[in-house]
PDB file of N, CA and C in Angstrom:
ATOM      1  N   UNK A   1       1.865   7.941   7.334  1.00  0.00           N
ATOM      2  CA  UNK A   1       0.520   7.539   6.952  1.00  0.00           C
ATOM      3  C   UNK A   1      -0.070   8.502   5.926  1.00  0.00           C
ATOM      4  N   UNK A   2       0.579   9.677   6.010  1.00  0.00           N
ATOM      5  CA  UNK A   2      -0.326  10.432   4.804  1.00  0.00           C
ATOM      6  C   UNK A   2       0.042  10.422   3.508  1.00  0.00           C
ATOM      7  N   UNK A   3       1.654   9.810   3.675  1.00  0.00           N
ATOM      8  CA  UNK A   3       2.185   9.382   2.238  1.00  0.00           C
ATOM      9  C   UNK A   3       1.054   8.490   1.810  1.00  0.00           C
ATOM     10  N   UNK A   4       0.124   7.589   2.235  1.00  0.00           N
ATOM     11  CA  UNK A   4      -0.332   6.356   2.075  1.00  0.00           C
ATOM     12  C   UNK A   4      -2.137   7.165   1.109  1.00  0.00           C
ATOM     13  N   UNK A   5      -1.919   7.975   1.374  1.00  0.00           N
ATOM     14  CA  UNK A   5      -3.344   8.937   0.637  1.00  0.00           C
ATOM     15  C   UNK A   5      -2.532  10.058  -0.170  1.00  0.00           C
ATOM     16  N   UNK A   6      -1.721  10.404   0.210  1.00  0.00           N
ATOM     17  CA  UNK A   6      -1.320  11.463  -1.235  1.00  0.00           C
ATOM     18  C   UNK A   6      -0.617  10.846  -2.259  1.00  0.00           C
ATOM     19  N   UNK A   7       0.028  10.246  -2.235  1.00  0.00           N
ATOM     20  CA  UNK A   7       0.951   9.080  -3.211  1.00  0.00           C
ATOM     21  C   UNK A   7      -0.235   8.730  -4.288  1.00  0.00           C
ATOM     22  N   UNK A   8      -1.178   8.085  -3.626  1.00  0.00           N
ATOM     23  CA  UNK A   8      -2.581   7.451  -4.645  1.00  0.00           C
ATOM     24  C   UNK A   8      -3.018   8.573  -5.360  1.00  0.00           C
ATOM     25  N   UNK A   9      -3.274   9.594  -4.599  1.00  0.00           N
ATOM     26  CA  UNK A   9      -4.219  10.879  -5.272  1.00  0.00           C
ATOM     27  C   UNK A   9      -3.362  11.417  -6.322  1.00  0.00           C
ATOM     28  N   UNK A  10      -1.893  11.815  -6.213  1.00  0.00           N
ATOM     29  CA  UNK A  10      -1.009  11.972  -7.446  1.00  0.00           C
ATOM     30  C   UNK A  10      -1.154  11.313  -8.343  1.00  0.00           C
ATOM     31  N   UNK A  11      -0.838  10.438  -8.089  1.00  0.00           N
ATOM     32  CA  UNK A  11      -0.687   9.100  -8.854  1.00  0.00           C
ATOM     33  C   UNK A  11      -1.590   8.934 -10.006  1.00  0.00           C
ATOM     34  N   UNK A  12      -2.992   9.571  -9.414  1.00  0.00           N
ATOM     35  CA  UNK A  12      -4.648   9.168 -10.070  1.00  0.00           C
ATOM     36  C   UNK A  12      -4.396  10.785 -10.739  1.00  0.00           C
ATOM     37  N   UNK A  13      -3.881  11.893 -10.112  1.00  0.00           N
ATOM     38  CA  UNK A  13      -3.971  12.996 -10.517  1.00  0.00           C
ATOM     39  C   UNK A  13      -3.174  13.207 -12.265  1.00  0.00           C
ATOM     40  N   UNK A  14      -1.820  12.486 -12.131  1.00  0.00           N
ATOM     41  CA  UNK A  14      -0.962  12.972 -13.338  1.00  0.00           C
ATOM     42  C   UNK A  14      -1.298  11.303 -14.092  1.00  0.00           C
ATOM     43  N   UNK A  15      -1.581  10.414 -13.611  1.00  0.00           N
ATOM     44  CA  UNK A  15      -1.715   9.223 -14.981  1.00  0.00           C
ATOM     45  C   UNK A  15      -3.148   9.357 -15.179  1.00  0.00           C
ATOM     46  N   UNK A  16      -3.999   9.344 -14.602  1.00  0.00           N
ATOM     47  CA  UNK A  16      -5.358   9.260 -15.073  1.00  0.00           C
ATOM     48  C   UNK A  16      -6.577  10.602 -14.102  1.00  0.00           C
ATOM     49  N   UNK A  17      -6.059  11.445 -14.611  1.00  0.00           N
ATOM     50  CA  UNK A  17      -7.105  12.527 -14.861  1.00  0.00           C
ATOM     51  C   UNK A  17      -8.181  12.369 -15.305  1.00  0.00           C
ATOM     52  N   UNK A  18      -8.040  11.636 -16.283  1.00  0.00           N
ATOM     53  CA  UNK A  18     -10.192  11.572 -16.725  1.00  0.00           C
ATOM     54  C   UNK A  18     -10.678  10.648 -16.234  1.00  0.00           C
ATOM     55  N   UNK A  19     -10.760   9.718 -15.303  1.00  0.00           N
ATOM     56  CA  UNK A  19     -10.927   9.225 -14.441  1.00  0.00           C
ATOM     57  C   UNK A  19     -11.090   9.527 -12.661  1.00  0.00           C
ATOM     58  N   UNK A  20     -10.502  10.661 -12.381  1.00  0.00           N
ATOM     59  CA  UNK A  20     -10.001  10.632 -11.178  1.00  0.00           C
ATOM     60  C   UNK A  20     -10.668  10.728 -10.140  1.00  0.00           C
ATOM     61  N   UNK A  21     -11.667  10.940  -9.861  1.00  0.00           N
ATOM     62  CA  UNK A  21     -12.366   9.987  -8.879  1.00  0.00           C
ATOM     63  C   UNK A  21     -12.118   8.745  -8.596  1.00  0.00           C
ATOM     64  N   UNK A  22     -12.735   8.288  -9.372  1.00  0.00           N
ATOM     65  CA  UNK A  22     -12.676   6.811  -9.352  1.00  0.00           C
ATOM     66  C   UNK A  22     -11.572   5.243  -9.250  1.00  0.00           C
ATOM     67  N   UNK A  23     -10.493   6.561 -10.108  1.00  0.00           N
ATOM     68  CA  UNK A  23      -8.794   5.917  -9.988  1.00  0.00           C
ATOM     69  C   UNK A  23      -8.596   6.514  -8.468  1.00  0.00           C
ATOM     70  N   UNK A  24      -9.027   7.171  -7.740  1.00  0.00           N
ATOM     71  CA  UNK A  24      -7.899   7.910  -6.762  1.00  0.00           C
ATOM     72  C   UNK A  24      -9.295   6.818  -5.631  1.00  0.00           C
ATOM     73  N   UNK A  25     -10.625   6.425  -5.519  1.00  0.00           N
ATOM     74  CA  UNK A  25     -11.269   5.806  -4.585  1.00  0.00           C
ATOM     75  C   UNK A  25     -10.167   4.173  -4.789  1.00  0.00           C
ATOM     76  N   UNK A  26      -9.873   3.645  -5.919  1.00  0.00           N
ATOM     77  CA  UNK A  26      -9.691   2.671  -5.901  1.00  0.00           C
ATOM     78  C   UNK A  26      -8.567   2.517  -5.692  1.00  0.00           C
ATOM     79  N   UNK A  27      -7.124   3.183  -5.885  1.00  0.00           N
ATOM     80  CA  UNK A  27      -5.989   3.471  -5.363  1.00  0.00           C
ATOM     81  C   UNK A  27      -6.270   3.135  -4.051  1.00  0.00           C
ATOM     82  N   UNK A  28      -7.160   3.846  -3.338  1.00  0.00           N
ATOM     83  CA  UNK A  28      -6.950   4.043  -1.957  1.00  0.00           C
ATOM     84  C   UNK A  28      -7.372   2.817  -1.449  1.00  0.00           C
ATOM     85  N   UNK A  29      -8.381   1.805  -2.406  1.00  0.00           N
ATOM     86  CA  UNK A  29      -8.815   0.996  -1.632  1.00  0.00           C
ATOM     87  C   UNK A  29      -7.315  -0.234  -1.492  1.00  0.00           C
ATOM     88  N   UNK A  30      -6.577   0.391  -1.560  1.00  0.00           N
ATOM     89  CA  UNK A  30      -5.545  -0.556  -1.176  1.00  0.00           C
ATOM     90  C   UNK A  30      -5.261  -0.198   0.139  1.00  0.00           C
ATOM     91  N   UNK A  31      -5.680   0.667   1.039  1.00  0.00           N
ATOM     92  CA  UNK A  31      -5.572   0.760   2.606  1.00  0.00           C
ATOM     93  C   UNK A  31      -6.089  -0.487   3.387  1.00  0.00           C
ATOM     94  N   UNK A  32      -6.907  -0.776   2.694  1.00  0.00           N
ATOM     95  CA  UNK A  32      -8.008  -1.855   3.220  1.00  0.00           C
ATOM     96  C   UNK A  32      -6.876  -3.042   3.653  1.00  0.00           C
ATOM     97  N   UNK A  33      -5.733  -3.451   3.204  1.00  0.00           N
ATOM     98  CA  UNK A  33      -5.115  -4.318   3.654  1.00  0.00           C
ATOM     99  C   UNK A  33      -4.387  -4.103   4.947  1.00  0.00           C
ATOM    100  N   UNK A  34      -4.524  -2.794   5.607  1.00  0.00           N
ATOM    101  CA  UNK A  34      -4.110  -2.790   7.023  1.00  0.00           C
ATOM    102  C   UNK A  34      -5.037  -3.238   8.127  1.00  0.00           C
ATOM    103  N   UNK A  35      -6.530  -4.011   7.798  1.00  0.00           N
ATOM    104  CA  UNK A  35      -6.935  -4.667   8.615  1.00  0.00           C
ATOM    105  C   UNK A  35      -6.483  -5.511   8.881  1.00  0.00           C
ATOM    106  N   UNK A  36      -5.313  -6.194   8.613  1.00  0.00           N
ATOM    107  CA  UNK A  36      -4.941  -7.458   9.254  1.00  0.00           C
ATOM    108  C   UNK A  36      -4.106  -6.974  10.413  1.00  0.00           C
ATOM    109  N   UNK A  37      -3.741  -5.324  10.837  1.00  0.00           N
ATOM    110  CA  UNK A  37      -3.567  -5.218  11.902  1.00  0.00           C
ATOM    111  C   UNK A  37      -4.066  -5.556  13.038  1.00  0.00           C
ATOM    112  N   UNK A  38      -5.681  -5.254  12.603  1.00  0.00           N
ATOM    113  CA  UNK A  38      -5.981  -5.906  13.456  1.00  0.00           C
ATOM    114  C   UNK A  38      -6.104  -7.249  14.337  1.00  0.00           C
ATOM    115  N   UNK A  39      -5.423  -8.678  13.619  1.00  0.00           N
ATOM    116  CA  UNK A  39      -5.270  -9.376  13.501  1.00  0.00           C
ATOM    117  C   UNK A  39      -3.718  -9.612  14.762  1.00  0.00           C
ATOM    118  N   UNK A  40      -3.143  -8.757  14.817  1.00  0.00           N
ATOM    119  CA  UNK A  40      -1.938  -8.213  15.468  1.00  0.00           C
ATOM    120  C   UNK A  40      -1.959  -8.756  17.224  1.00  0.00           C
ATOM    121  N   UNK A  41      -1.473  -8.770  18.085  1.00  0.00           N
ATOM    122  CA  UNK A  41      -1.211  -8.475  19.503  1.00  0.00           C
ATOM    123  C   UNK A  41      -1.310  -7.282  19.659  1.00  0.00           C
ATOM    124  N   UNK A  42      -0.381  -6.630  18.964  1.00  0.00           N
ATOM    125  CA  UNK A  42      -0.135  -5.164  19.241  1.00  0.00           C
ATOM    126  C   UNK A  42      -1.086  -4.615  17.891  1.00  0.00           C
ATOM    127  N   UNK A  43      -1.954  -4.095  17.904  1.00  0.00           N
ATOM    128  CA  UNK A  43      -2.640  -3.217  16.797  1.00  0.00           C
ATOM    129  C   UNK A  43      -1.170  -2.659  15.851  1.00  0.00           C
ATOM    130  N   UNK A  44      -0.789  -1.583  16.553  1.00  0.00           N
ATOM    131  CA  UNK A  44       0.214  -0.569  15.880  1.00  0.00           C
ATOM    132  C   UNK A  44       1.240  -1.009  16.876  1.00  0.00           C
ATOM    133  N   UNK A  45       2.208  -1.256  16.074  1.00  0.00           N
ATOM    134  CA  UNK A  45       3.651  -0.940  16.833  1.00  0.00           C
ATOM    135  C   UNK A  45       4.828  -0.555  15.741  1.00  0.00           C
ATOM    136  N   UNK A  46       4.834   0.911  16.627  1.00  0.00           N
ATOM    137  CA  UNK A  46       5.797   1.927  15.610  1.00  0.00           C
ATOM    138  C   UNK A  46       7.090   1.639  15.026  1.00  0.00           C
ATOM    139  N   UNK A  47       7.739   0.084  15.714  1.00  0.00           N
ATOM    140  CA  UNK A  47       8.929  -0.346  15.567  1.00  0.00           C
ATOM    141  C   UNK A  47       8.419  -1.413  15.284  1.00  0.00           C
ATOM    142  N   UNK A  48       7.477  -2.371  14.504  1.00  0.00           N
ATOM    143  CA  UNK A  48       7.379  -3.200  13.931  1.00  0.00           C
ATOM    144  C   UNK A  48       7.270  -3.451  12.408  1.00  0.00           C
ATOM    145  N   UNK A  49       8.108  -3.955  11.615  1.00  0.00           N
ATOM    146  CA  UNK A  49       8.065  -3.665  10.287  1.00  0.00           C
ATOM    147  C   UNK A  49       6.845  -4.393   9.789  1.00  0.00           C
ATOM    148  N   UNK A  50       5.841  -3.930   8.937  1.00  0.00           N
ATOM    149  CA  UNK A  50       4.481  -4.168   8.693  1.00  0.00           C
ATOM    150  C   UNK A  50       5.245  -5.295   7.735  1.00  0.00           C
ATOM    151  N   UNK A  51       5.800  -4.860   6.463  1.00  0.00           N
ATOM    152  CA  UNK A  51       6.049  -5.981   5.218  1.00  0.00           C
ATOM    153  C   UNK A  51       6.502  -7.415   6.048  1.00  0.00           C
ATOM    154  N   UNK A  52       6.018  -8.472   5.740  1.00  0.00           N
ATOM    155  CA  UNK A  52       6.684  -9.505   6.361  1.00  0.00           C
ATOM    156  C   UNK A  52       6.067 -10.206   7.421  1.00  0.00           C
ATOM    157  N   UNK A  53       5.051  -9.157   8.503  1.00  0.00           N
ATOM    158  CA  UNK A  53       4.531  -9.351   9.609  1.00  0.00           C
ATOM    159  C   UNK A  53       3.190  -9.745  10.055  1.00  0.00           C
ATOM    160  N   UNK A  54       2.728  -8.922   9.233  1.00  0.00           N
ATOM    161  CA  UNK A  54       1.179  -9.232   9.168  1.00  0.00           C
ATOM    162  C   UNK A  54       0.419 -10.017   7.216  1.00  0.00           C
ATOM    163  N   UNK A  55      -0.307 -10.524   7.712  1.00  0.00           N
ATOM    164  CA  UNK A  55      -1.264 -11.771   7.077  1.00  0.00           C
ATOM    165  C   UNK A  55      -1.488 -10.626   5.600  1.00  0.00           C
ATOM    166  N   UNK A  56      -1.929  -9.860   5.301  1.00  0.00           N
ATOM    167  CA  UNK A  56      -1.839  -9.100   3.927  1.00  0.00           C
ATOM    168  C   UNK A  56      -0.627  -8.344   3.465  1.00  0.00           C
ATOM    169  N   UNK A  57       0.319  -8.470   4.165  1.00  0.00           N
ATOM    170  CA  UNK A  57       1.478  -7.816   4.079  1.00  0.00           C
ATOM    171  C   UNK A  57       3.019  -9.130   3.791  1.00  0.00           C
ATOM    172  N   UNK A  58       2.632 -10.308   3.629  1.00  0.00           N
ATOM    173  CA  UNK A  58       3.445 -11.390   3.853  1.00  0.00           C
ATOM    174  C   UNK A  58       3.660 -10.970   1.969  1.00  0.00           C
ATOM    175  N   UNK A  59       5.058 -11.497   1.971  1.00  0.00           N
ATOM    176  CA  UNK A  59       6.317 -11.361   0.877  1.00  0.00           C
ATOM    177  C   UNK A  59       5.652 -12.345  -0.144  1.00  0.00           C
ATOM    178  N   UNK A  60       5.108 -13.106   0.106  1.00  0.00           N
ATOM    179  CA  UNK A  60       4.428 -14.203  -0.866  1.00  0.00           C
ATOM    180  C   UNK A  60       3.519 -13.429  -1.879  1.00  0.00           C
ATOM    181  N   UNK A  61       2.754 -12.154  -1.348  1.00  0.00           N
ATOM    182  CA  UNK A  61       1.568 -11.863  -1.933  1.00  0.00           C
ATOM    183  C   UNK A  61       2.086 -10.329  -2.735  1.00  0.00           C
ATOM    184  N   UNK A  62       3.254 -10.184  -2.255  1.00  0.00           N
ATOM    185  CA  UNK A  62       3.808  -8.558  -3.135  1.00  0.00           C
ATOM    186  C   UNK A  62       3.771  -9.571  -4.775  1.00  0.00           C
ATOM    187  N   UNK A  63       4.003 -10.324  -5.095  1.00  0.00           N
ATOM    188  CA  UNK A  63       3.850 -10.768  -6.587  1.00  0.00           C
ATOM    189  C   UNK A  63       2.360 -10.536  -7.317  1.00  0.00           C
ATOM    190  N   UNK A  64       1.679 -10.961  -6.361  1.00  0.00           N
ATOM    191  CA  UNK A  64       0.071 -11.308  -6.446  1.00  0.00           C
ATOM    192  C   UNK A  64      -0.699  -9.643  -7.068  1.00  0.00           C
ATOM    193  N   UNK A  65      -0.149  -9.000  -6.348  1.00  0.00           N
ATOM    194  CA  UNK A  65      -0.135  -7.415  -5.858  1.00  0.00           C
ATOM    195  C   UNK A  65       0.324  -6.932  -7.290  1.00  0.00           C
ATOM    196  N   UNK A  66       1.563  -7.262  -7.788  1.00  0.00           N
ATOM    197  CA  UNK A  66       2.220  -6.515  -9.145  1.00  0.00           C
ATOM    198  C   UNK A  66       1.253  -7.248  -9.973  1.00  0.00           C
ATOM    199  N   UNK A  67       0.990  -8.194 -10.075  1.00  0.00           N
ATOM    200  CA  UNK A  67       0.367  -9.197 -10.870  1.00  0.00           C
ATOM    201  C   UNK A  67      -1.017  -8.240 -11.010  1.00  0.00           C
ATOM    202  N   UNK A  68      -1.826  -8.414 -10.347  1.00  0.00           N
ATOM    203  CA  UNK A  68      -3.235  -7.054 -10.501  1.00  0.00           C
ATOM    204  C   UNK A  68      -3.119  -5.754 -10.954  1.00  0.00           C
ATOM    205  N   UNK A  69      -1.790  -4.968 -10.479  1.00  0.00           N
ATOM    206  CA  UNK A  69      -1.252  -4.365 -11.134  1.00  0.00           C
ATOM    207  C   UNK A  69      -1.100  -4.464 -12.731  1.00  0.00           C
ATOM    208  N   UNK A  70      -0.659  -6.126 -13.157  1.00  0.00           N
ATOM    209  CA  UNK A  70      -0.267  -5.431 -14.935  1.00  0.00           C
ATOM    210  C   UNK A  70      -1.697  -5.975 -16.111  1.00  0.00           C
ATOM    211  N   UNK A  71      -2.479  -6.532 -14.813  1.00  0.00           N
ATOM    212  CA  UNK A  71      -4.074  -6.542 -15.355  1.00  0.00           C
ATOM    213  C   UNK A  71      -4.682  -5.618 -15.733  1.00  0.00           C
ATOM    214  N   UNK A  72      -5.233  -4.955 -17.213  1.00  0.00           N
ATOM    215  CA  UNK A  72      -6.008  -3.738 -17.138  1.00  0.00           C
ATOM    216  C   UNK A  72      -7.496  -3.516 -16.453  1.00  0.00           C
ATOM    217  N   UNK A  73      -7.877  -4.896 -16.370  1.00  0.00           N
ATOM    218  CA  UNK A  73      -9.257  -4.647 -15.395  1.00  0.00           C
ATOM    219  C   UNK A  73      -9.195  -4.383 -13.587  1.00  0.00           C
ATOM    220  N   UNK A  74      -8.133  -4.565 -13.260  1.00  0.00           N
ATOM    221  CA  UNK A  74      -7.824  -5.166 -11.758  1.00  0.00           C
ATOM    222  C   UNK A  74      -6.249  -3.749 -11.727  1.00  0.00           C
ATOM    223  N   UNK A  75      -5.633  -3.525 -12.767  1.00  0.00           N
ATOM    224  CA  UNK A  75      -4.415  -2.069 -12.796  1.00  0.00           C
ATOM    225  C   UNK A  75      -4.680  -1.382 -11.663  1.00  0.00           C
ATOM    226  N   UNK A  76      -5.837  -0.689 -11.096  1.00  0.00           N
ATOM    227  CA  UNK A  76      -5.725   0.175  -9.830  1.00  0.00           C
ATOM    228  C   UNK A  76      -5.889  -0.243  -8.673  1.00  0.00           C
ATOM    229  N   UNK A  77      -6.991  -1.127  -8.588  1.00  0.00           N
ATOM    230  CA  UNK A  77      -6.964  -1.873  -7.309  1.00  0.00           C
ATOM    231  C   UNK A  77      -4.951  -2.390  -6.897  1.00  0.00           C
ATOM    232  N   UNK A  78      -4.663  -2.587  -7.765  1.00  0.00           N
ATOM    233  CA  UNK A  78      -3.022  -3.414  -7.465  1.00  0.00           C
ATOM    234  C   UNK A  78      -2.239  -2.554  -7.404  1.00  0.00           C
ATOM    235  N   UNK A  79      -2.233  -1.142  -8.196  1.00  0.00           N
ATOM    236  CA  UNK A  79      -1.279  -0.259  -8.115  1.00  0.00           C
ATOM    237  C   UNK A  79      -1.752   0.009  -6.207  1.00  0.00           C
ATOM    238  N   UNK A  80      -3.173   0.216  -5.961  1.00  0.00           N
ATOM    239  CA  UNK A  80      -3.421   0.857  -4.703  1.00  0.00           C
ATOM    240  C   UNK A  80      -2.179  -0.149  -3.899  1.00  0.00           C
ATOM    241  N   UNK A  81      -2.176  -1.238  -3.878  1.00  0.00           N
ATOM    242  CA  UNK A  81      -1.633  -1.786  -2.880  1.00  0.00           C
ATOM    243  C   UNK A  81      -0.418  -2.287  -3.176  1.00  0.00           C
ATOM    244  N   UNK A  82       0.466  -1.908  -4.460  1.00  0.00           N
ATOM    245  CA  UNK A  82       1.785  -1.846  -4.886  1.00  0.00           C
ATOM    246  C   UNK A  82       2.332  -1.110  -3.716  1.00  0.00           C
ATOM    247  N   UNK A  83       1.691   0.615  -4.247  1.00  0.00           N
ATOM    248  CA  UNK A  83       2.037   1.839  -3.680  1.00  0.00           C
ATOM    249  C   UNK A  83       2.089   1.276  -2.255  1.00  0.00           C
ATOM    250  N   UNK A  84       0.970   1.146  -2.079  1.00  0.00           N
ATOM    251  CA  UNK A  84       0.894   1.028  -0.050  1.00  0.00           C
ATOM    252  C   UNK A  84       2.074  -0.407   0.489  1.00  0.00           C
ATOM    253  N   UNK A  85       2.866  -1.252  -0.312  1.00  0.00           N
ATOM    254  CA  UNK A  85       3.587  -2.152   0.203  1.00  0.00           C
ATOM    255  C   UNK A  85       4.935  -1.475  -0.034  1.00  0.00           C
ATOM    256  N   UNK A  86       4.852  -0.619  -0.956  1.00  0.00           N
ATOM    257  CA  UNK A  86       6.023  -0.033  -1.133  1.00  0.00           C
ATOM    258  C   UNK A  86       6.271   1.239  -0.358  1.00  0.00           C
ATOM    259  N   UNK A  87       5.540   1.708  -0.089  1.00  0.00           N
ATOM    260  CA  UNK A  87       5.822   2.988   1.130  1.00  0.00           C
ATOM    261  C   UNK A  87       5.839   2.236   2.981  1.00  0.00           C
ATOM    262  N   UNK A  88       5.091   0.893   2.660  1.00  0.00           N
ATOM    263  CA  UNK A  88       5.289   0.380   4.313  1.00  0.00           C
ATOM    264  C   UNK A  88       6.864  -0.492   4.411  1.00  0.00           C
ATOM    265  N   UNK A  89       7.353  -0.584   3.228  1.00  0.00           N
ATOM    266  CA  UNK A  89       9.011  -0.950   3.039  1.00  0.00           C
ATOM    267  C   UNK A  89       9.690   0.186   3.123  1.00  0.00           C
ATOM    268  N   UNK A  90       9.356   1.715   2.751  1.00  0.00           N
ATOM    269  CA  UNK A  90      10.167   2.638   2.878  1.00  0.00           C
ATOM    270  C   UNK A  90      10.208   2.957   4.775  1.00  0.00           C
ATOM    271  N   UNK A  91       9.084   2.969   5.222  1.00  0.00           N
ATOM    272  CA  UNK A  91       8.803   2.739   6.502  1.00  0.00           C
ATOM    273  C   UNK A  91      10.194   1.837   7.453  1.00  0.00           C
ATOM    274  N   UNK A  92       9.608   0.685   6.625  1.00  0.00           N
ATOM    275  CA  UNK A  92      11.069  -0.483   7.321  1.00  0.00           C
ATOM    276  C   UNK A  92      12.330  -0.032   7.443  1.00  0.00           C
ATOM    277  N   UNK A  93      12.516   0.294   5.739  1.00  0.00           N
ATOM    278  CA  UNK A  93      13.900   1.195   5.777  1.00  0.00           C
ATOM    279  C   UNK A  93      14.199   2.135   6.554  1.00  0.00           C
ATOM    280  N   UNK A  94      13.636   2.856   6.730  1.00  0.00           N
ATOM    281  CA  UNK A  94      13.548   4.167   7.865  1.00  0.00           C
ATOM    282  C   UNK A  94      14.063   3.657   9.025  1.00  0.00           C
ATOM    283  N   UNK A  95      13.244   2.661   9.497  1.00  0.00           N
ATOM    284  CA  UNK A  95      13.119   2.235  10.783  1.00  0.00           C
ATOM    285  C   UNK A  95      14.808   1.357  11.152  1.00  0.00           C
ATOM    286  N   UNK A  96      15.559   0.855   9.949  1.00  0.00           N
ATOM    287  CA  UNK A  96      16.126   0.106  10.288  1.00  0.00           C
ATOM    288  C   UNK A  96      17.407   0.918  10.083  1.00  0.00           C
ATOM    289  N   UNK A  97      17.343   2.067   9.461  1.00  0.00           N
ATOM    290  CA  UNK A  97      18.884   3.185   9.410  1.00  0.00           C
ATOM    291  C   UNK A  97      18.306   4.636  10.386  1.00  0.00           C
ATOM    292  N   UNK A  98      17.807   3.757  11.314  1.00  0.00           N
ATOM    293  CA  UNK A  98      17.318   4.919  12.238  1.00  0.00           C
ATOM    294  C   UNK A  98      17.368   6.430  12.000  1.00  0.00           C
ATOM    295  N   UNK A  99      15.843   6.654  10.536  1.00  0.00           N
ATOM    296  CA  UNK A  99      16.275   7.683  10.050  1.00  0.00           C
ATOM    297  C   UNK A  99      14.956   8.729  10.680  1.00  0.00           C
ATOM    298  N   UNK A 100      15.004   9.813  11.055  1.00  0.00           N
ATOM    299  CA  UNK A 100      13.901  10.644  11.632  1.00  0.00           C
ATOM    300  C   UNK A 100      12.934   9.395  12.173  1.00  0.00           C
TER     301      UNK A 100
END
């Protein structure tokens, strides 16, 4: 989970420095898509792969996601939640070569 806040803050730190407030609030506001945990049975479950599972995390919408991404008005909001779909897949991976 803390990859999920330092990843953004780099990110905002070495591409957009004269900005960085504001790139590193909106990066982050790509967390906001783990409310559909709540949406869940289980809130958190440490062996459940998020990509795939839950309602903001479904495979349909990682396009949607790059897509805001290569928008220059909408670029950070999408990178925020590039980054955050792509570290909750590194997650999966982890989980599925039973790594630490």
């Amino acid at each position: 989970m803390v990859l999920h806040v330092l990843v953004p803050v780099a990110v905002a730190w070495f591409f957009y420095r004269h900005m960085f407030k504001r790139a590193t609030l909106l990066m982050l506001s790509g967390l906001l898509i783990d409310l559909d945990h709540l949406l869940a049975d289980q809130i958190l479950d440490p062996n459940r792969c998020s990509v795939g599972y839950h309602l903001l995390h479904a495979y349909w919408l990682i396009p949607v996601y790059v897509l805001l991404a290569l928008i220059p008005k909408t670029r950070l909001i999408g990178l925020g939640l590039v980054i955050h779909i792509i570290l909750d897949w590194l997650d999966c991976l982890r989980q599925q070569l039973h790594l630490f």
